[in-house]
C-alpha atoms as a PDB file:
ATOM      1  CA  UNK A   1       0.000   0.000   0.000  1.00  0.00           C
ATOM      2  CA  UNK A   2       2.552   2.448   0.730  1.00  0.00           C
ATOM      3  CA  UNK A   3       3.981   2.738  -3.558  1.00  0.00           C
ATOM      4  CA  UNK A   4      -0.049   3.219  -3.655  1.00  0.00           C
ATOM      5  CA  UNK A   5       0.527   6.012  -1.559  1.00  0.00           C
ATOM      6  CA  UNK A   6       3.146   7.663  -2.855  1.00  0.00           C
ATOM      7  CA  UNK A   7       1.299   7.499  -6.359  1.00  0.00           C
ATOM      8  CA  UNK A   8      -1.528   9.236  -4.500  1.00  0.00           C
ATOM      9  CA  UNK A   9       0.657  11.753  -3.370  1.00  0.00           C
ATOM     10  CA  UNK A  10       2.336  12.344  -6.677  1.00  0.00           C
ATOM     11  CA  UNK A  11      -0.775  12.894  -8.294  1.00  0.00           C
ATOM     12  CA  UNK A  12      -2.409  15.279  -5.995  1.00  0.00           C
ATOM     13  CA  UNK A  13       0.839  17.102  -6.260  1.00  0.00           C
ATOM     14  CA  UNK A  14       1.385  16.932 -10.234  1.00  0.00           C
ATOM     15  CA  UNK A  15      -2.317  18.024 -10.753  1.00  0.00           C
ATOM     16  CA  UNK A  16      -2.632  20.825  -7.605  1.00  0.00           C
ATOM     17  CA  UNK A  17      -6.690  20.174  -6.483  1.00  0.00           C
ATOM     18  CA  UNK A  18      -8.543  16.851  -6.977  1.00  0.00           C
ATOM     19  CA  UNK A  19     -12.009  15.471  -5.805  1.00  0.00           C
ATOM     20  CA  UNK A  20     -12.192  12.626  -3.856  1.00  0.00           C
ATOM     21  CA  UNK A  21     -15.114  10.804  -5.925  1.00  0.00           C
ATOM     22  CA  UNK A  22     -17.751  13.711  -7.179  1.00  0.00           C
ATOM     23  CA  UNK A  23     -17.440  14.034 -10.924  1.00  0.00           C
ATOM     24  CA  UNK A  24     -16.631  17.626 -11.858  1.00  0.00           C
ATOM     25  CA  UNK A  25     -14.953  17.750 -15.559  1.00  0.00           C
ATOM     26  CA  UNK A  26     -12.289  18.869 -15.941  1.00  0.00           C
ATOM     27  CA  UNK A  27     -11.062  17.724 -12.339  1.00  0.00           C
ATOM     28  CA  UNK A  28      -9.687  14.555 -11.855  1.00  0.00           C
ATOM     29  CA  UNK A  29     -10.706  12.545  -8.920  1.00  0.00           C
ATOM     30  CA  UNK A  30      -8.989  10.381  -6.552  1.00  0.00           C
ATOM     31  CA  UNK A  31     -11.228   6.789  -6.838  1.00  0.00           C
ATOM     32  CA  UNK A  32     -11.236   6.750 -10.389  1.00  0.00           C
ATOM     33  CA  UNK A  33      -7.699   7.279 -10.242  1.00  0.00           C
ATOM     34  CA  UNK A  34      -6.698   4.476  -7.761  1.00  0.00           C
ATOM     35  CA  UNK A  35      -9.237   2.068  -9.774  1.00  0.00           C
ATOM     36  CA  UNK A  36      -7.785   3.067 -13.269  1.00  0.00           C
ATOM     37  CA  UNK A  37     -11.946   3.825 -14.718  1.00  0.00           C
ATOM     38  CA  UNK A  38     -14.744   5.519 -13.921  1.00  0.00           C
ATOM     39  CA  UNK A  39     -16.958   4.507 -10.933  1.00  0.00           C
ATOM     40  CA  UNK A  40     -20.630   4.265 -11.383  1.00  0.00           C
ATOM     41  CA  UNK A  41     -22.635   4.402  -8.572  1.00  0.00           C
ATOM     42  CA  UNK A  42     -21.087   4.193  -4.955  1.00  0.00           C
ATOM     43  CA  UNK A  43     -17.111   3.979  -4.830  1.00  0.00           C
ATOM     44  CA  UNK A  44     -18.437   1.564  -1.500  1.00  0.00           C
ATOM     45  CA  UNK A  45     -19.966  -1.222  -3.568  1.00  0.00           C
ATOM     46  CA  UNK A  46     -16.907  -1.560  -5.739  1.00  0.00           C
ATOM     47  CA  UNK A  47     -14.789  -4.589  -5.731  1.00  0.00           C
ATOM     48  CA  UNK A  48     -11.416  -2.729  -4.991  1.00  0.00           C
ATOM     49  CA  UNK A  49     -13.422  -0.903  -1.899  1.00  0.00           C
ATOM     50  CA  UNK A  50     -11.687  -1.525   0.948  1.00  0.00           C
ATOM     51  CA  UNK A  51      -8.849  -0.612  -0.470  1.00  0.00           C
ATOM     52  CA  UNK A  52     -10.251   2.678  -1.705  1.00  0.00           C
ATOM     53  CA  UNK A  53     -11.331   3.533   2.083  1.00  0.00           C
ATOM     54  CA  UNK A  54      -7.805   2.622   3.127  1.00  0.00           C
ATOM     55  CA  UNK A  55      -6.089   4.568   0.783  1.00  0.00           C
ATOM     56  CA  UNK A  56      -8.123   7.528   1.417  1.00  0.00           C
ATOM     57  CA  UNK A  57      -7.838   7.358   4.793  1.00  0.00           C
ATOM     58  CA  UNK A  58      -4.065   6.943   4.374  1.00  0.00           C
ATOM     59  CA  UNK A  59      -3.857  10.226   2.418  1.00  0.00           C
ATOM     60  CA  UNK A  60      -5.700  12.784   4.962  1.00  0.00           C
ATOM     61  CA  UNK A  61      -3.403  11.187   7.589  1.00  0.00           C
ATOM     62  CA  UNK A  62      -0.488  12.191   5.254  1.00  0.00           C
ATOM     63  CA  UNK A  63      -1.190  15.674   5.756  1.00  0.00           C
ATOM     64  CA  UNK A  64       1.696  17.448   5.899  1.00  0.00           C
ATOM     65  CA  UNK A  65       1.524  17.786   1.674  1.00  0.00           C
ATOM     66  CA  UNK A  66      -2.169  17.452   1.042  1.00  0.00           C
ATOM     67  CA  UNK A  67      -5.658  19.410   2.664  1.00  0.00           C
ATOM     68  CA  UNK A  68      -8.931  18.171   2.391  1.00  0.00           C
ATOM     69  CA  UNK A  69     -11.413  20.454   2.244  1.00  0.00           C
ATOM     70  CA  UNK A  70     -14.876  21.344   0.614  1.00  0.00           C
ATOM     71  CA  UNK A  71     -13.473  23.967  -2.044  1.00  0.00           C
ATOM     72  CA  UNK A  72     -14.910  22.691  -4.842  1.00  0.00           C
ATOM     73  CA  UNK A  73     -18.868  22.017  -4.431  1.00  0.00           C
ATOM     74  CA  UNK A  74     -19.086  21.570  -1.106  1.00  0.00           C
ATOM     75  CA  UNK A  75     -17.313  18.166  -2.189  1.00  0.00           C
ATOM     76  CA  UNK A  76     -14.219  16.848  -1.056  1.00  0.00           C
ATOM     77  CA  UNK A  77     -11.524  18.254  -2.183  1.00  0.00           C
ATOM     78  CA  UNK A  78      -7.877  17.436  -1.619  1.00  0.00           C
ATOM     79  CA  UNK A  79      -5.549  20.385  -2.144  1.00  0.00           C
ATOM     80  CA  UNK A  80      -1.401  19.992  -2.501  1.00  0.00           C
ATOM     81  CA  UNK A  81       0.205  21.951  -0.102  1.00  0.00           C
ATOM     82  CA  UNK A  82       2.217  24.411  -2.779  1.00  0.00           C
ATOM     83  CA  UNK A  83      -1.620  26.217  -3.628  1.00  0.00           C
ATOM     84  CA  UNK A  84      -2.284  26.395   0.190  1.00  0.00           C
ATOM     85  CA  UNK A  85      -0.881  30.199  -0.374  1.00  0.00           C
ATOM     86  CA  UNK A  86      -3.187  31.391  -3.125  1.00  0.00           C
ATOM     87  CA  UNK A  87      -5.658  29.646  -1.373  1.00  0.00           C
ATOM     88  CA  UNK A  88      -5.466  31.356   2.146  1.00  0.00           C
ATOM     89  CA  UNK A  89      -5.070  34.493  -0.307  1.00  0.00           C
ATOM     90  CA  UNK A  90      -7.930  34.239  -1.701  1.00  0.00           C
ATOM     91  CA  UNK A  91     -10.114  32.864   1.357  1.00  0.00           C
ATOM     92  CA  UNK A  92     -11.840  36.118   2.446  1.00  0.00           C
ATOM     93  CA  UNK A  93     -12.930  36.773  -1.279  1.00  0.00           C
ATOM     94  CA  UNK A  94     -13.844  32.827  -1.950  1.00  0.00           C
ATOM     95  CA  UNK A  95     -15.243  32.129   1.542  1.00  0.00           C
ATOM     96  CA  UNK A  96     -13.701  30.732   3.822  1.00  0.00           C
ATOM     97  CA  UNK A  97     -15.500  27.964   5.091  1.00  0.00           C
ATOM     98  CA  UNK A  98     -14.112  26.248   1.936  1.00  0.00           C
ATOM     99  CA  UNK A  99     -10.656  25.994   3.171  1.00  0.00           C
ATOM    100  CA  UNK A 100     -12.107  24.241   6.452  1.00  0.00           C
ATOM    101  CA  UNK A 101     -10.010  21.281   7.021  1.00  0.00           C
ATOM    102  CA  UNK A 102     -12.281  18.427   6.927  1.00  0.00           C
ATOM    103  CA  UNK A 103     -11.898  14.695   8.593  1.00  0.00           C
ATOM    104  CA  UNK A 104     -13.843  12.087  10.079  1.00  0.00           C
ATOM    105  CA  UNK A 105     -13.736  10.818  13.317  1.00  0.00           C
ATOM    106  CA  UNK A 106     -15.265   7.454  15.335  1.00  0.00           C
ATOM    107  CA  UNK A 107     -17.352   8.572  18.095  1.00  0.00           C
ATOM    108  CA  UNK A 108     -17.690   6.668  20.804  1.00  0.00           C
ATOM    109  CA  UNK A 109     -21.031   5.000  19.249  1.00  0.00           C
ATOM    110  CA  UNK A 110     -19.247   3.898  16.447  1.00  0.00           C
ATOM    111  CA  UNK A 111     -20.094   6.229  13.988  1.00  0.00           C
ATOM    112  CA  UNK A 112     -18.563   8.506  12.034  1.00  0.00           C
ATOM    113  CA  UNK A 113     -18.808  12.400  12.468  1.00  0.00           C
ATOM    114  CA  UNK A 114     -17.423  15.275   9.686  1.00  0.00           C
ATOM    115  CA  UNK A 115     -14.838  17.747  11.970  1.00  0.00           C
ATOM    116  CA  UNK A 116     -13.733  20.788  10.512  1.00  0.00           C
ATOM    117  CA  UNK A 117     -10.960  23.066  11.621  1.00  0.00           C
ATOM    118  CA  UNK A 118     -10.961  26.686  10.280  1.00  0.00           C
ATOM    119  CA  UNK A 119      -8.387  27.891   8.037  1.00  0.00           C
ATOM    120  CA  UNK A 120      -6.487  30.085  10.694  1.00  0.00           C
ATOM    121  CA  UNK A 121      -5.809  26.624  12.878  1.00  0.00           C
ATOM    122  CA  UNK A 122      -4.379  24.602  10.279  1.00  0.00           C
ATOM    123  CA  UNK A 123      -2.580  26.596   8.208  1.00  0.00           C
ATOM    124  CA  UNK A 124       1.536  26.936   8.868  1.00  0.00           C
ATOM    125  CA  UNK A 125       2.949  29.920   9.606  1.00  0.00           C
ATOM    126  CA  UNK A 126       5.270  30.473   7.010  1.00  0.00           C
ATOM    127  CA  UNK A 127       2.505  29.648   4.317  1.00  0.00           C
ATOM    128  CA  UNK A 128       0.284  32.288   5.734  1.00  0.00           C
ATOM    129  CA  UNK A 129       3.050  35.003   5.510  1.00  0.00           C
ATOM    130  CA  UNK A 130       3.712  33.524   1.679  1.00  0.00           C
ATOM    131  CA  UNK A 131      -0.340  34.136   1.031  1.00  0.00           C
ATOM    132  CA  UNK A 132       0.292  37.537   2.541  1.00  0.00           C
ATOM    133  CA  UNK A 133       2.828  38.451  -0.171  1.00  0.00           C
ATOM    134  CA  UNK A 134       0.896  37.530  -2.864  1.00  0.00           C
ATOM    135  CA  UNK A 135      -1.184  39.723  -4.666  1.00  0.00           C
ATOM    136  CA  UNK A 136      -4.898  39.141  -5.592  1.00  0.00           C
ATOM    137  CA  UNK A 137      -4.132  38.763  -8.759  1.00  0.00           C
ATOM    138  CA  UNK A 138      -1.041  36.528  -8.704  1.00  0.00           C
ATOM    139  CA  UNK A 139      -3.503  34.262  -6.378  1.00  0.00           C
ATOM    140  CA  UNK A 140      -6.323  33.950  -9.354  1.00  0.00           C
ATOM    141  CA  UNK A 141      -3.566  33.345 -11.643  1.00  0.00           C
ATOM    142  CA  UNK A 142      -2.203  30.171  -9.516  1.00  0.00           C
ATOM    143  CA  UNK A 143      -5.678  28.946  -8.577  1.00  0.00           C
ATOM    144  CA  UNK A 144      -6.873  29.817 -12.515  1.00  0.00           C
ATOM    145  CA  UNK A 145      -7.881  26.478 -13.320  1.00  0.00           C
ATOM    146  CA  UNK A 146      -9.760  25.645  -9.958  1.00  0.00           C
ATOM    147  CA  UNK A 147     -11.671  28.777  -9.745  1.00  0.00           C
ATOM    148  CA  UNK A 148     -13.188  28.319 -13.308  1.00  0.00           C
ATOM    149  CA  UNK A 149     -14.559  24.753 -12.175  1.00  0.00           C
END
Protein backbone atom coordinates (compact mmCIF):
# COMPACT_ATOMS: atom_id res chain seq x y z
CA UNK A 1 0.00 0.00 0.00
CA UNK A 2 2.55 2.45 0.73
CA UNK A 3 3.98 2.74 -3.56
CA UNK A 4 -0.05 3.22 -3.66
CA UNK A 5 0.53 6.01 -1.56
CA UNK A 6 3.15 7.66 -2.85
CA UNK A 7 1.30 7.50 -6.36
CA UNK A 8 -1.53 9.24 -4.50
CA UNK A 9 0.66 11.75 -3.37
CA UNK A 10 2.34 12.34 -6.68
CA UNK A 11 -0.77 12.89 -8.29
CA UNK A 12 -2.41 15.28 -6.00
CA UNK A 13 0.84 17.10 -6.26
CA UNK A 14 1.38 16.93 -10.23
CA UNK A 15 -2.32 18.02 -10.75
CA UNK A 16 -2.63 20.83 -7.60
CA UNK A 17 -6.69 20.17 -6.48
CA UNK A 18 -8.54 16.85 -6.98
CA UNK A 19 -12.01 15.47 -5.81
CA UNK A 20 -12.19 12.63 -3.86
CA UNK A 21 -15.11 10.80 -5.93
CA UNK A 22 -17.75 13.71 -7.18
CA UNK A 23 -17.44 14.03 -10.92
CA UNK A 24 -16.63 17.63 -11.86
CA UNK A 25 -14.95 17.75 -15.56
CA UNK A 26 -12.29 18.87 -15.94
CA UNK A 27 -11.06 17.72 -12.34
CA UNK A 28 -9.69 14.55 -11.86
CA UNK A 29 -10.71 12.55 -8.92
CA UNK A 30 -8.99 10.38 -6.55
CA UNK A 31 -11.23 6.79 -6.84
CA UNK A 32 -11.24 6.75 -10.39
CA UNK A 33 -7.70 7.28 -10.24
CA UNK A 34 -6.70 4.48 -7.76
CA UNK A 35 -9.24 2.07 -9.77
CA UNK A 36 -7.78 3.07 -13.27
CA UNK A 37 -11.95 3.83 -14.72
CA UNK A 38 -14.74 5.52 -13.92
CA UNK A 39 -16.96 4.51 -10.93
CA UNK A 40 -20.63 4.26 -11.38
CA UNK A 41 -22.63 4.40 -8.57
CA UNK A 42 -21.09 4.19 -4.96
CA UNK A 43 -17.11 3.98 -4.83
CA UNK A 44 -18.44 1.56 -1.50
CA UNK A 45 -19.97 -1.22 -3.57
CA UNK A 46 -16.91 -1.56 -5.74
CA UNK A 47 -14.79 -4.59 -5.73
CA UNK A 48 -11.42 -2.73 -4.99
CA UNK A 49 -13.42 -0.90 -1.90
CA UNK A 50 -11.69 -1.53 0.95
CA UNK A 51 -8.85 -0.61 -0.47
CA UNK A 52 -10.25 2.68 -1.70
CA UNK A 53 -11.33 3.53 2.08
CA UNK A 54 -7.80 2.62 3.13
CA UNK A 55 -6.09 4.57 0.78
CA UNK A 56 -8.12 7.53 1.42
CA UNK A 57 -7.84 7.36 4.79
CA UNK A 58 -4.07 6.94 4.37
CA UNK A 59 -3.86 10.23 2.42
CA UNK A 60 -5.70 12.78 4.96
CA UNK A 61 -3.40 11.19 7.59
CA UNK A 62 -0.49 12.19 5.25
CA UNK A 63 -1.19 15.67 5.76
CA UNK A 64 1.70 17.45 5.90
CA UNK A 65 1.52 17.79 1.67
CA UNK A 66 -2.17 17.45 1.04
CA UNK A 67 -5.66 19.41 2.66
CA UNK A 68 -8.93 18.17 2.39
CA UNK A 69 -11.41 20.45 2.24
CA UNK A 70 -14.88 21.34 0.61
CA UNK A 71 -13.47 23.97 -2.04
CA UNK A 72 -14.91 22.69 -4.84
CA UNK A 73 -18.87 22.02 -4.43
CA UNK A 74 -19.09 21.57 -1.11
CA UNK A 75 -17.31 18.17 -2.19
CA UNK A 76 -14.22 16.85 -1.06
CA UNK A 77 -11.52 18.25 -2.18
CA UNK A 78 -7.88 17.44 -1.62
CA UNK A 79 -5.55 20.38 -2.14
CA UNK A 80 -1.40 19.99 -2.50
CA UNK A 81 0.20 21.95 -0.10
CA UNK A 82 2.22 24.41 -2.78
CA UNK A 83 -1.62 26.22 -3.63
CA UNK A 84 -2.28 26.39 0.19
CA UNK A 85 -0.88 30.20 -0.37
CA UNK A 86 -3.19 31.39 -3.13
CA UNK A 87 -5.66 29.65 -1.37
CA UNK A 88 -5.47 31.36 2.15
CA UNK A 89 -5.07 34.49 -0.31
CA UNK A 90 -7.93 34.24 -1.70
CA UNK A 91 -10.11 32.86 1.36
CA UNK A 92 -11.84 36.12 2.45
CA UNK A 93 -12.93 36.77 -1.28
CA UNK A 94 -13.84 32.83 -1.95
CA UNK A 95 -15.24 32.13 1.54
CA UNK A 96 -13.70 30.73 3.82
CA UNK A 97 -15.50 27.96 5.09
CA UNK A 98 -14.11 26.25 1.94
CA UNK A 99 -10.66 25.99 3.17
CA UNK A 100 -12.11 24.24 6.45
CA UNK A 101 -10.01 21.28 7.02
CA UNK A 102 -12.28 18.43 6.93
CA UNK A 103 -11.90 14.70 8.59
CA UNK A 104 -13.84 12.09 10.08
CA UNK A 105 -13.74 10.82 13.32
CA UNK A 106 -15.26 7.45 15.34
CA UNK A 107 -17.35 8.57 18.10
CA UNK A 108 -17.69 6.67 20.80
CA UNK A 109 -21.03 5.00 19.25
CA UNK A 110 -19.25 3.90 16.45
CA UNK A 111 -20.09 6.23 13.99
CA UNK A 112 -18.56 8.51 12.03
CA UNK A 113 -18.81 12.40 12.47
CA UNK A 114 -17.42 15.28 9.69
CA UNK A 115 -14.84 17.75 11.97
CA UNK A 116 -13.73 20.79 10.51
CA UNK A 117 -10.96 23.07 11.62
CA UNK A 118 -10.96 26.69 10.28
CA UNK A 119 -8.39 27.89 8.04
CA UNK A 120 -6.49 30.08 10.69
CA UNK A 121 -5.81 26.62 12.88
CA UNK A 122 -4.38 24.60 10.28
CA UNK A 123 -2.58 26.60 8.21
CA UNK A 124 1.54 26.94 8.87
CA UNK A 125 2.95 29.92 9.61
CA UNK A 126 5.27 30.47 7.01
CA UNK A 127 2.51 29.65 4.32
CA UNK A 128 0.28 32.29 5.73
CA UNK A 129 3.05 35.00 5.51
CA UNK A 130 3.71 33.52 1.68
CA UNK A 131 -0.34 34.14 1.03
CA UNK A 132 0.29 37.54 2.54
CA UNK A 133 2.83 38.45 -0.17
CA UNK A 134 0.90 37.53 -2.86
CA UNK A 135 -1.18 39.72 -4.67
CA UNK A 136 -4.90 39.14 -5.59
CA UNK A 137 -4.13 38.76 -8.76
CA UNK A 138 -1.04 36.53 -8.70
CA UNK A 139 -3.50 34.26 -6.38
CA UNK A 140 -6.32 33.95 -9.35
CA UNK A 141 -3.57 33.34 -11.64
CA UNK A 142 -2.20 30.17 -9.52
CA UNK A 143 -5.68 28.95 -8.58
CA UNK A 144 -6.87 29.82 -12.52
CA UNK A 145 -7.88 26.48 -13.32
CA UNK A 146 -9.76 25.65 -9.96
CA UNK A 147 -11.67 28.78 -9.75
CA UNK A 148 -13.19 28.32 -13.31
CA UNK A 149 -14.56 24.75 -12.17
Amino acid sequence: MQDNLADLLAFVEREGMVLESARRPPMPNLVEHIVGEPVHGSWWGHLKGREIYALLNALRDADTEVAVCKFIDGKNTYIHRRLWAPCARLAAILGPERLDRVHSVHTDKGHHKLERIALVEWLPTEVASAAAELTEDEARVLLDRWLAV
